[in-house]
C-alpha atoms as a PDB file:
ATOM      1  CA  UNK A   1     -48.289 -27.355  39.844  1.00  0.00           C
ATOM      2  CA  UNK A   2     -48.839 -26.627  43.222  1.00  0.00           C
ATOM      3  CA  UNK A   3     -50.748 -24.427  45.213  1.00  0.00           C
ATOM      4  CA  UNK A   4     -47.930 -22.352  46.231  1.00  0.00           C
ATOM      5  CA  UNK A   5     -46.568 -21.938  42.085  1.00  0.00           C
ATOM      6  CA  UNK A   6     -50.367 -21.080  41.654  1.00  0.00           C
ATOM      7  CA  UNK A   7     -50.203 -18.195  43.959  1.00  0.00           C
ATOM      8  CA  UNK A   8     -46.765 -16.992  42.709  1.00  0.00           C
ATOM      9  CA  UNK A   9     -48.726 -16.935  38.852  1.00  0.00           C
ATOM     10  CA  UNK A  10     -51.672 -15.501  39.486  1.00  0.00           C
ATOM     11  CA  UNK A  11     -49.500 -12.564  41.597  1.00  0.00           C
ATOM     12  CA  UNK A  12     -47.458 -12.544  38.352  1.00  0.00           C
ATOM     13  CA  UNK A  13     -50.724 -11.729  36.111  1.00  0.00           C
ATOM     14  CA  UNK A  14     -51.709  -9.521  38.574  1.00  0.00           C
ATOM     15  CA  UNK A  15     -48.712  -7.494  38.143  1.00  0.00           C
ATOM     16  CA  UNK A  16     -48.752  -7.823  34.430  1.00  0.00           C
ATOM     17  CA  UNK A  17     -52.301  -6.041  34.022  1.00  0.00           C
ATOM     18  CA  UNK A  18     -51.242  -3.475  36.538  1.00  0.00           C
ATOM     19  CA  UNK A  19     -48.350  -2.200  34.145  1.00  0.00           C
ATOM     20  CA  UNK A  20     -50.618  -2.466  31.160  1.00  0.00           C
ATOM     21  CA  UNK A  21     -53.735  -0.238  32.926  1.00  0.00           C
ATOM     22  CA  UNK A  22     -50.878   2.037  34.006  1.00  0.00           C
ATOM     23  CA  UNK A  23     -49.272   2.041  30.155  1.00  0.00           C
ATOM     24  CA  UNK A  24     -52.899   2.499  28.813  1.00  0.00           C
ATOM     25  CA  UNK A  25     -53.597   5.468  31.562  1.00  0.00           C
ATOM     26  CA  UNK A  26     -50.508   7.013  30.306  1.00  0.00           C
ATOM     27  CA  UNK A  27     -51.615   6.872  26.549  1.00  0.00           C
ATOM     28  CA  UNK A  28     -54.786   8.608  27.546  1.00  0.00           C
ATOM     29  CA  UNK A  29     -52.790  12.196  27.823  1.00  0.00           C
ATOM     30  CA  UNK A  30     -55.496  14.751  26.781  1.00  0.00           C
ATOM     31  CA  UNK A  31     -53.560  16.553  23.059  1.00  0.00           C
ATOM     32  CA  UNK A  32     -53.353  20.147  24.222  1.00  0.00           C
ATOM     33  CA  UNK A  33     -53.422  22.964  21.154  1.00  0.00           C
ATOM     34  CA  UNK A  34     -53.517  26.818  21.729  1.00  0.00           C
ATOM     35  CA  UNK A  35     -55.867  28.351  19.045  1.00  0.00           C
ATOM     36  CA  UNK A  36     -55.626  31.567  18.347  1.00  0.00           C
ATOM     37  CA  UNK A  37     -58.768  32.940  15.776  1.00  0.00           C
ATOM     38  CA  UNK A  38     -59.877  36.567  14.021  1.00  0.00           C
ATOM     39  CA  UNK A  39     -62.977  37.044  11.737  1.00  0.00           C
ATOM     40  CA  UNK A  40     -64.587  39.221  10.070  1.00  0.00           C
ATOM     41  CA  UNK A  41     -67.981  38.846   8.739  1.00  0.00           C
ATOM     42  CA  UNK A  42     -67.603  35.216   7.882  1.00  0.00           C
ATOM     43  CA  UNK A  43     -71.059  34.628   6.271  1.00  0.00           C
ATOM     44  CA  UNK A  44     -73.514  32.044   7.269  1.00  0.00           C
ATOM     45  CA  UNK A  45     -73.221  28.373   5.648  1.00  0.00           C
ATOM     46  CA  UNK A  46     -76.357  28.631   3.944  1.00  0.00           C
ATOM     47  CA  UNK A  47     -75.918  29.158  -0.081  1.00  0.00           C
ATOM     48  CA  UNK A  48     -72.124  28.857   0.680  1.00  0.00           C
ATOM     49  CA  UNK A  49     -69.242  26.691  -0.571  1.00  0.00           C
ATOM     50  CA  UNK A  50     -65.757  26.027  -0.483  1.00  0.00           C
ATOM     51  CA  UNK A  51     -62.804  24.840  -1.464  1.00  0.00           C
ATOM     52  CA  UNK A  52     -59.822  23.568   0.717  1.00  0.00           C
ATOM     53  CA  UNK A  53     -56.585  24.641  -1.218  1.00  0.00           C
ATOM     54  CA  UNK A  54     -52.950  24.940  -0.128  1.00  0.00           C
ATOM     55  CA  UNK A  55     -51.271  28.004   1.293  1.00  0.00           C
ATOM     56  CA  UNK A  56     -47.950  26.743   0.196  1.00  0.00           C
ATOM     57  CA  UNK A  57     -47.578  25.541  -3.192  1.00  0.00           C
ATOM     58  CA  UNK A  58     -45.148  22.999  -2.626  1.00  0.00           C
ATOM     59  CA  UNK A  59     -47.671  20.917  -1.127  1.00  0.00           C
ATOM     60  CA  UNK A  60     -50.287  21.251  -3.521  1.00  0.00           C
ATOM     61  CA  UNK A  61     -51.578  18.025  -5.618  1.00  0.00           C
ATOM     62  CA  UNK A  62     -49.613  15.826  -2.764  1.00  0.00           C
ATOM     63  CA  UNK A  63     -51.385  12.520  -1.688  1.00  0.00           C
ATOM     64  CA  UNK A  64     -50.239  13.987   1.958  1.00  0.00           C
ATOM     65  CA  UNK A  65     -51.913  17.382   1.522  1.00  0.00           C
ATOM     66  CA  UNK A  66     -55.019  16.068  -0.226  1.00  0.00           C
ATOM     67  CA  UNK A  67     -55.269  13.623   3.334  1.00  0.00           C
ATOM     68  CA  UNK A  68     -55.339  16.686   5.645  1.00  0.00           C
ATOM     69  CA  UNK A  69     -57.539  18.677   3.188  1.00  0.00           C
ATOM     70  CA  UNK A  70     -60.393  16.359   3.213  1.00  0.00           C
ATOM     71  CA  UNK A  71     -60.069  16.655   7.239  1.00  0.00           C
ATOM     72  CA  UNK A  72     -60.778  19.949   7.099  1.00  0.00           C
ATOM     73  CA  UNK A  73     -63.425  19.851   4.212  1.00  0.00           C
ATOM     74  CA  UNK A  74     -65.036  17.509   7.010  1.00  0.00           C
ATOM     75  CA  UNK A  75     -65.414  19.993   9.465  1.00  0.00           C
ATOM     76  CA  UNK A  76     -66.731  22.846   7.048  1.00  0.00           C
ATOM     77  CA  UNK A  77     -69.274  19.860   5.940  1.00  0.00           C
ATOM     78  CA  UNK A  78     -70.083  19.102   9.379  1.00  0.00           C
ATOM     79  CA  UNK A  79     -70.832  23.069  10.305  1.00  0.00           C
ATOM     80  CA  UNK A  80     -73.017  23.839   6.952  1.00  0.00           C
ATOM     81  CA  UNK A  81     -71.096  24.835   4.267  1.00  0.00           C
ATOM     82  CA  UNK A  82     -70.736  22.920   0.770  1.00  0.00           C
ATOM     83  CA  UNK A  83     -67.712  21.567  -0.709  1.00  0.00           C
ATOM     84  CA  UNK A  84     -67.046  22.517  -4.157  1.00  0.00           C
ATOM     85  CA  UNK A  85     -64.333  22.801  -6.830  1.00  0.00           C
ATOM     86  CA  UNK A  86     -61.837  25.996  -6.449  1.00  0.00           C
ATOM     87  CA  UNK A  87     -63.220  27.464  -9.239  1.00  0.00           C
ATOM     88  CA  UNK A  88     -66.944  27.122  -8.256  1.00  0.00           C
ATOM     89  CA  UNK A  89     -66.581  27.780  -4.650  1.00  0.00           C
ATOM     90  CA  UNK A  90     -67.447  31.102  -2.775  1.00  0.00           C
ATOM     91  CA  UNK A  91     -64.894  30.597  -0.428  1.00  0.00           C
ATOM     92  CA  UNK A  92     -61.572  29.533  -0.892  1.00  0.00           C
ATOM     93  CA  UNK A  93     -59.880  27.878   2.625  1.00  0.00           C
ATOM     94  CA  UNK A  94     -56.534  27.656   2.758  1.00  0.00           C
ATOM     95  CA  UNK A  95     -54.509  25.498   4.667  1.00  0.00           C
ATOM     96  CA  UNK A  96     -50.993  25.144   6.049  1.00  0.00           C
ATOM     97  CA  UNK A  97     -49.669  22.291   8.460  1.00  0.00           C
ATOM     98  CA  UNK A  98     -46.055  21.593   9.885  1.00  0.00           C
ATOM     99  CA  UNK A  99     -43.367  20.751  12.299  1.00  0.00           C
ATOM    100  CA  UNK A 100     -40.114  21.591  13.879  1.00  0.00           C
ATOM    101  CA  UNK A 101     -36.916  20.138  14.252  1.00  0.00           C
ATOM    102  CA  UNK A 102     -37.846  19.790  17.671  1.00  0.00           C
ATOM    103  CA  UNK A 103     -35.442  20.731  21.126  1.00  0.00           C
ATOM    104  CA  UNK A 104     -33.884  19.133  24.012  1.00  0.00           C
ATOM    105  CA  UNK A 105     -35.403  19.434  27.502  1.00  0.00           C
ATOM    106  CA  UNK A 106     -34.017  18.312  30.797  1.00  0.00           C
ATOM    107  CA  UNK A 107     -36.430  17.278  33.339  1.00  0.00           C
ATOM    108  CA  UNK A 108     -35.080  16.709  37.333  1.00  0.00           C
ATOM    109  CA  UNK A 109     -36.532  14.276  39.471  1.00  0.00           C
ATOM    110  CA  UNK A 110     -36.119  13.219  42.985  1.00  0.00           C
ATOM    111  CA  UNK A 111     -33.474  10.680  43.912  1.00  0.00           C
ATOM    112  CA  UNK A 112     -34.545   7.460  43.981  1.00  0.00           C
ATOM    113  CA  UNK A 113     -34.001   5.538  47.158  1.00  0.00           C
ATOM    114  CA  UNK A 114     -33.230   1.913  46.550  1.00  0.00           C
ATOM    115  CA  UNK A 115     -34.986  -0.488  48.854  1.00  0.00           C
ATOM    116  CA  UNK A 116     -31.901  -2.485  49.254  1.00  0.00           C
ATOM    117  CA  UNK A 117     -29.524   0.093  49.770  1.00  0.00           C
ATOM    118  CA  UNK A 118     -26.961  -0.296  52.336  1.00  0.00           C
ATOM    119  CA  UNK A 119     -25.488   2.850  53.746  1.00  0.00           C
ATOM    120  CA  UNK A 120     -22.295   0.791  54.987  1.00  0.00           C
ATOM    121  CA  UNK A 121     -22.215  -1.466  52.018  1.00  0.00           C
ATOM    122  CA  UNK A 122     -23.839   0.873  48.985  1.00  0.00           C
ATOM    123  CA  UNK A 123     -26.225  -0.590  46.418  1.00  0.00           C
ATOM    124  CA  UNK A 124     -25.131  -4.443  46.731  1.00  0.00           C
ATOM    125  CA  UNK A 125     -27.967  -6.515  46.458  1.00  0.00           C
ATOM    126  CA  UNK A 126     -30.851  -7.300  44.262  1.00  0.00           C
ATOM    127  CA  UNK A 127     -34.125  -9.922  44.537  1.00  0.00           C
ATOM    128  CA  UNK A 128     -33.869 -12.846  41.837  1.00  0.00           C
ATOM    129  CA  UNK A 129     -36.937 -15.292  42.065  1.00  0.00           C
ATOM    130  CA  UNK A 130     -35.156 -18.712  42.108  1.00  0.00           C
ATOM    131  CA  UNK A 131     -36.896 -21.889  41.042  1.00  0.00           C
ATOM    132  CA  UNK A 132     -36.747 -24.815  43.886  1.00  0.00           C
ATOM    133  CA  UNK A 133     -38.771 -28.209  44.284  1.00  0.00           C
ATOM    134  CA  UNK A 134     -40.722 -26.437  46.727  1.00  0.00           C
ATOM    135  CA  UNK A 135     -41.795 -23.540  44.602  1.00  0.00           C
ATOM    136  CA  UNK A 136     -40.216 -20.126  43.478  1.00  0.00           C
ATOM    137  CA  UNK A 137     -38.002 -18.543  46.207  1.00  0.00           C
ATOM    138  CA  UNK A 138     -36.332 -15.264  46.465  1.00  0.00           C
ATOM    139  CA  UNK A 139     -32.433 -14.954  46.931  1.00  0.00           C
ATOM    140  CA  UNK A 140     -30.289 -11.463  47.319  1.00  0.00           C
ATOM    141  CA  UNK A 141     -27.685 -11.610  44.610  1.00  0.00           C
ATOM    142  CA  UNK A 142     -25.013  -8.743  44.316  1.00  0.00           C
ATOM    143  CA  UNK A 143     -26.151  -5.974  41.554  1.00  0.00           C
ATOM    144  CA  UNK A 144     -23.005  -5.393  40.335  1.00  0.00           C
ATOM    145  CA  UNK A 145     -19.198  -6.293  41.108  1.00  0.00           C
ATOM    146  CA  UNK A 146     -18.428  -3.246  42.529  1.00  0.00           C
ATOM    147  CA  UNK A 147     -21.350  -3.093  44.855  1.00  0.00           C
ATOM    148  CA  UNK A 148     -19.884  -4.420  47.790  1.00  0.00           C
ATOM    149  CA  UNK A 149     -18.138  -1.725  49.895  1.00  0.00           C
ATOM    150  CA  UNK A 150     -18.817   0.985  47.581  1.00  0.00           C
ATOM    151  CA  UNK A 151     -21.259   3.876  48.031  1.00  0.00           C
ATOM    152  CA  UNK A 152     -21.750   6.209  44.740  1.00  0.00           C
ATOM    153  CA  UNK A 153     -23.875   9.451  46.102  1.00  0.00           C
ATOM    154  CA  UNK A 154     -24.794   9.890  42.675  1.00  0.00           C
ATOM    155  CA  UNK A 155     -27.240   7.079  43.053  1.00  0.00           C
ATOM    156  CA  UNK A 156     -28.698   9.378  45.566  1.00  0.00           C
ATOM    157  CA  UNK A 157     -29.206  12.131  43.919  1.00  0.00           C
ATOM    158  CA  UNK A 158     -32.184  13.594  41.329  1.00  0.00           C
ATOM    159  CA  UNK A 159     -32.765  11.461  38.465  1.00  0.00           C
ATOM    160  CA  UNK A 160     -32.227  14.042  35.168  1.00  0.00           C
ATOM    161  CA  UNK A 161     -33.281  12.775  31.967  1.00  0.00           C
ATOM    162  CA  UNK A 162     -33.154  14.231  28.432  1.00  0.00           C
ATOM    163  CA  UNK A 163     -35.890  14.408  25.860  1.00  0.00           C
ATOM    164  CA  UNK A 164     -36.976  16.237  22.723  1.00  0.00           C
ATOM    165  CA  UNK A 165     -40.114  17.955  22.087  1.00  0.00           C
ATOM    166  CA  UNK A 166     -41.378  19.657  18.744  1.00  0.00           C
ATOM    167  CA  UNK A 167     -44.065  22.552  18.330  1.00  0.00           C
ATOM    168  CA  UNK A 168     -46.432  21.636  15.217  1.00  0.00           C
ATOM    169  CA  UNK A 169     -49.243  23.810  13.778  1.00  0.00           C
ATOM    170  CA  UNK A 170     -51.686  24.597  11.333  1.00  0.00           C
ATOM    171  CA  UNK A 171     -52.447  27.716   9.413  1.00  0.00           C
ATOM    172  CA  UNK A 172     -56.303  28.081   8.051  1.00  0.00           C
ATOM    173  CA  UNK A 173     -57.342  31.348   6.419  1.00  0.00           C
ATOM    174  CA  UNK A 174     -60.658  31.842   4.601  1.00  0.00           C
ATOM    175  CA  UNK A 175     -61.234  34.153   1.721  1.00  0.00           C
ATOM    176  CA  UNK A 176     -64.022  35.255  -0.510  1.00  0.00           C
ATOM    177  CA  UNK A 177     -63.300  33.862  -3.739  1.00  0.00           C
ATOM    178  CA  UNK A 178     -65.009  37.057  -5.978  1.00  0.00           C
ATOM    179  CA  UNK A 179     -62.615  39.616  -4.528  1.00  0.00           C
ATOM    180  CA  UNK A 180     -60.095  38.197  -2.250  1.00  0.00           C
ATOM    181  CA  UNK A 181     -60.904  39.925   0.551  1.00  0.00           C
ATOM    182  CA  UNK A 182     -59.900  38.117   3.960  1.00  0.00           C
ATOM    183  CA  UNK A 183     -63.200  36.756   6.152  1.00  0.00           C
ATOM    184  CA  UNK A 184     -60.962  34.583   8.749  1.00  0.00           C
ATOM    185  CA  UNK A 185     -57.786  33.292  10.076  1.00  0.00           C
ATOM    186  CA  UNK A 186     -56.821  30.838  12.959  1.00  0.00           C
ATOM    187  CA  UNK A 187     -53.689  29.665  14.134  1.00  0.00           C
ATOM    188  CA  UNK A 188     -53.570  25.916  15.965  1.00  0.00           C
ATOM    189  CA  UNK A 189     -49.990  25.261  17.667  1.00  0.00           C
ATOM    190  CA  UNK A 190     -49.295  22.188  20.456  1.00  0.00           C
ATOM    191  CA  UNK A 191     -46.005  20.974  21.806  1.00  0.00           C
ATOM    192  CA  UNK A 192     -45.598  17.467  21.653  1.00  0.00           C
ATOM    193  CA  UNK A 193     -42.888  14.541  22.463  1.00  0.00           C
ATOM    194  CA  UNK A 194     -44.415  13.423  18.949  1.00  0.00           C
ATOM    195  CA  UNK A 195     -43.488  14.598  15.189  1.00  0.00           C
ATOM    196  CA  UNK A 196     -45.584  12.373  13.544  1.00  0.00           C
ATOM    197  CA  UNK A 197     -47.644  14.490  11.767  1.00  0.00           C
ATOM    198  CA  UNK A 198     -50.479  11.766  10.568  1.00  0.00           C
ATOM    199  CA  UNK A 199     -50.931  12.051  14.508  1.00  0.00           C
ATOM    200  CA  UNK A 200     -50.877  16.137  15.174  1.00  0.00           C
ATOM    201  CA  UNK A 201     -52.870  17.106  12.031  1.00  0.00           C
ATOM    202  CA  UNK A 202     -56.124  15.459  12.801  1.00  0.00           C
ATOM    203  CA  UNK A 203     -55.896  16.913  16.526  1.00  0.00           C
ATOM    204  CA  UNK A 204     -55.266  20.247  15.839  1.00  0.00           C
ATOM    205  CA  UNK A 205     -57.993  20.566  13.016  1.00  0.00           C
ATOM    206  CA  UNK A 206     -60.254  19.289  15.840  1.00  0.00           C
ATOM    207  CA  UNK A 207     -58.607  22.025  17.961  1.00  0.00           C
ATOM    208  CA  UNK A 208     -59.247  24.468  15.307  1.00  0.00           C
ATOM    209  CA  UNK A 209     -62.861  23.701  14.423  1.00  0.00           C
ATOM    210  CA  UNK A 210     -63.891  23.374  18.482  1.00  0.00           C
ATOM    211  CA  UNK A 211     -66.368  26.301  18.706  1.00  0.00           C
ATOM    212  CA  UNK A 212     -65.198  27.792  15.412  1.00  0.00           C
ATOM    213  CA  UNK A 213     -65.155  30.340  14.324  1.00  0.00           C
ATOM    214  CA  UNK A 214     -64.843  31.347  18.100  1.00  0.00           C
ATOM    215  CA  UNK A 215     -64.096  34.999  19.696  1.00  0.00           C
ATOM    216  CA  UNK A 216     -62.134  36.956  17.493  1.00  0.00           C
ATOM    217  CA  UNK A 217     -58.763  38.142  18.837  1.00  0.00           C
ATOM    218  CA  UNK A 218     -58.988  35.372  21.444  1.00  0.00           C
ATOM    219  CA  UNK A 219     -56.311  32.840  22.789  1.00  0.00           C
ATOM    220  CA  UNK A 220     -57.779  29.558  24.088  1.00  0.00           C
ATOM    221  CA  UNK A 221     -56.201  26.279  25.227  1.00  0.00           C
ATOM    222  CA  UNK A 222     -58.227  23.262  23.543  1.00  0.00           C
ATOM    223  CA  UNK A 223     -57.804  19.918  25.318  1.00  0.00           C
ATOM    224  CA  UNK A 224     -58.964  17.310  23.294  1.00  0.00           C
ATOM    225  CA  UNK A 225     -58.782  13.446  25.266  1.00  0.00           C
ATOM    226  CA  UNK A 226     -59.565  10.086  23.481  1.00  0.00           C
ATOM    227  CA  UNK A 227     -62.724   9.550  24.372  1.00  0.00           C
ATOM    228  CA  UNK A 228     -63.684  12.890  22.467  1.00  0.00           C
ATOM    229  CA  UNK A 229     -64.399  15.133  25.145  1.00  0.00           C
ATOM    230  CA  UNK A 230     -63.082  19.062  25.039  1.00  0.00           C
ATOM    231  CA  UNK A 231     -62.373  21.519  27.392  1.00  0.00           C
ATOM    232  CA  UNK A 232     -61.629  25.062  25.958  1.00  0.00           C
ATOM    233  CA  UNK A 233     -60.158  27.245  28.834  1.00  0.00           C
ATOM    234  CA  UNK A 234     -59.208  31.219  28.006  1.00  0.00           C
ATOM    235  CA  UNK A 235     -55.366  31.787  27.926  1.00  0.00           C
ATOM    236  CA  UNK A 236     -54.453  35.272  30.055  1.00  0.00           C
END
């Protein structure tokens, strides 16, 4: 190979890690969950246990349910209190998760401006890297068979694309087992281009469980990225 197909590969490797930082970048979206919390006189962890059980029925004794339980069984572990059987337990935490059907959005962009567009001749020509003896050369090749003489404005115009997005949540209330009475209840809730709920759970327990049991009565927005790191910011 020669030094000029050298040049041509490494600039095609170069281009190749570019799209895959950029596609990584874009994968690193911070999960964004407003958490809305109310308490009263939740008692200290020590000498206190619970039970994670579920708010509706139907998905109690699932595989699925039991999976998002011991989640949040983690997080009561992790701020004191003691897991235990329902019937033993002090506290009896129960838990709700779900998703929408989801709904159609329509986002506008600016028009695009093609580099090879032609105001006489319209969108007509294209770059195709040709192999040759002497290397890789590039040759303008029409885009389409209409593209000569043609002009379509709407290739001009704002790029509008259709997606769907669907609002998930979790429900967590927190009762004293003896009499029933209520000692807290939280509300998680994040829109999402994602209804994959093996992927929403686990963030909005996070999101529920970041500064728990928090102010009571307040709204906050939780952002939760990869690496771990939160920012809680007051909702007006």
């Amino acid at each position: 190979m020669n030094t000029r197909n050298q040049s041509w590969g490494r600039a095609v490797k170069l281009a190749a890690i570019t799209v895959l930082l950029a596609g990584l970048a874009a994968c690193a979206t911070p999960f964004k969950a407003d958490v809305s919390r109310f308490q009263s006189q939740l008692p200290a962890p020590q000498g206190q246990t619970f039970a994670v059980v579920a708010e509706d029925p139907a998905l109690a004794g699932g595989l699925e349910f039991a999976h998002y339980a011991d989640l949040v069984a983690a997080e009561m572990t992790r701020l004191g209190y003691t897991r235990a059987s329902p019937d033993d337990a002090t506290l009896l935490v129960r838990f709700d998760y779900g998703v929408d059907n989801g709904r159609e959005r329509v986002r506008s962009t600016p028009g695009y401006r093609d580099p090879f567009y032609d105001p006489w001749y319209g969108f007509s020509r294209r770059p195709v890297y040709v192999r040759t003896p002497d290397g890789y050369r590039v040759a303008y090749v029409p885009s389409r068979p209409w593209g000569y003489g043609f002009y379509d404005p709407w290739f001009g115009g704002p790029d509008i694309r259709s997606y769907t997005v669907y609002t998930s949540g979790i429900d967590l209330k927190i009762d004293r087992a003896a009499d029933g009475e209520r000692l807290f209840e939280g509300k998680a809730e994040a829109v999402s281009t994602s209804n994959r709920l093996q992927y929403l759970v686990p963030n909005l327990v996070e999101a529920m469980f970041t500064d728990f049991p928090g102010n009571s009565g307040e709204t906050v927005r939780i952002s939760i990225k990869p690496e771990g790191e939160k920012t809680v910011r007051p909702i007006d």
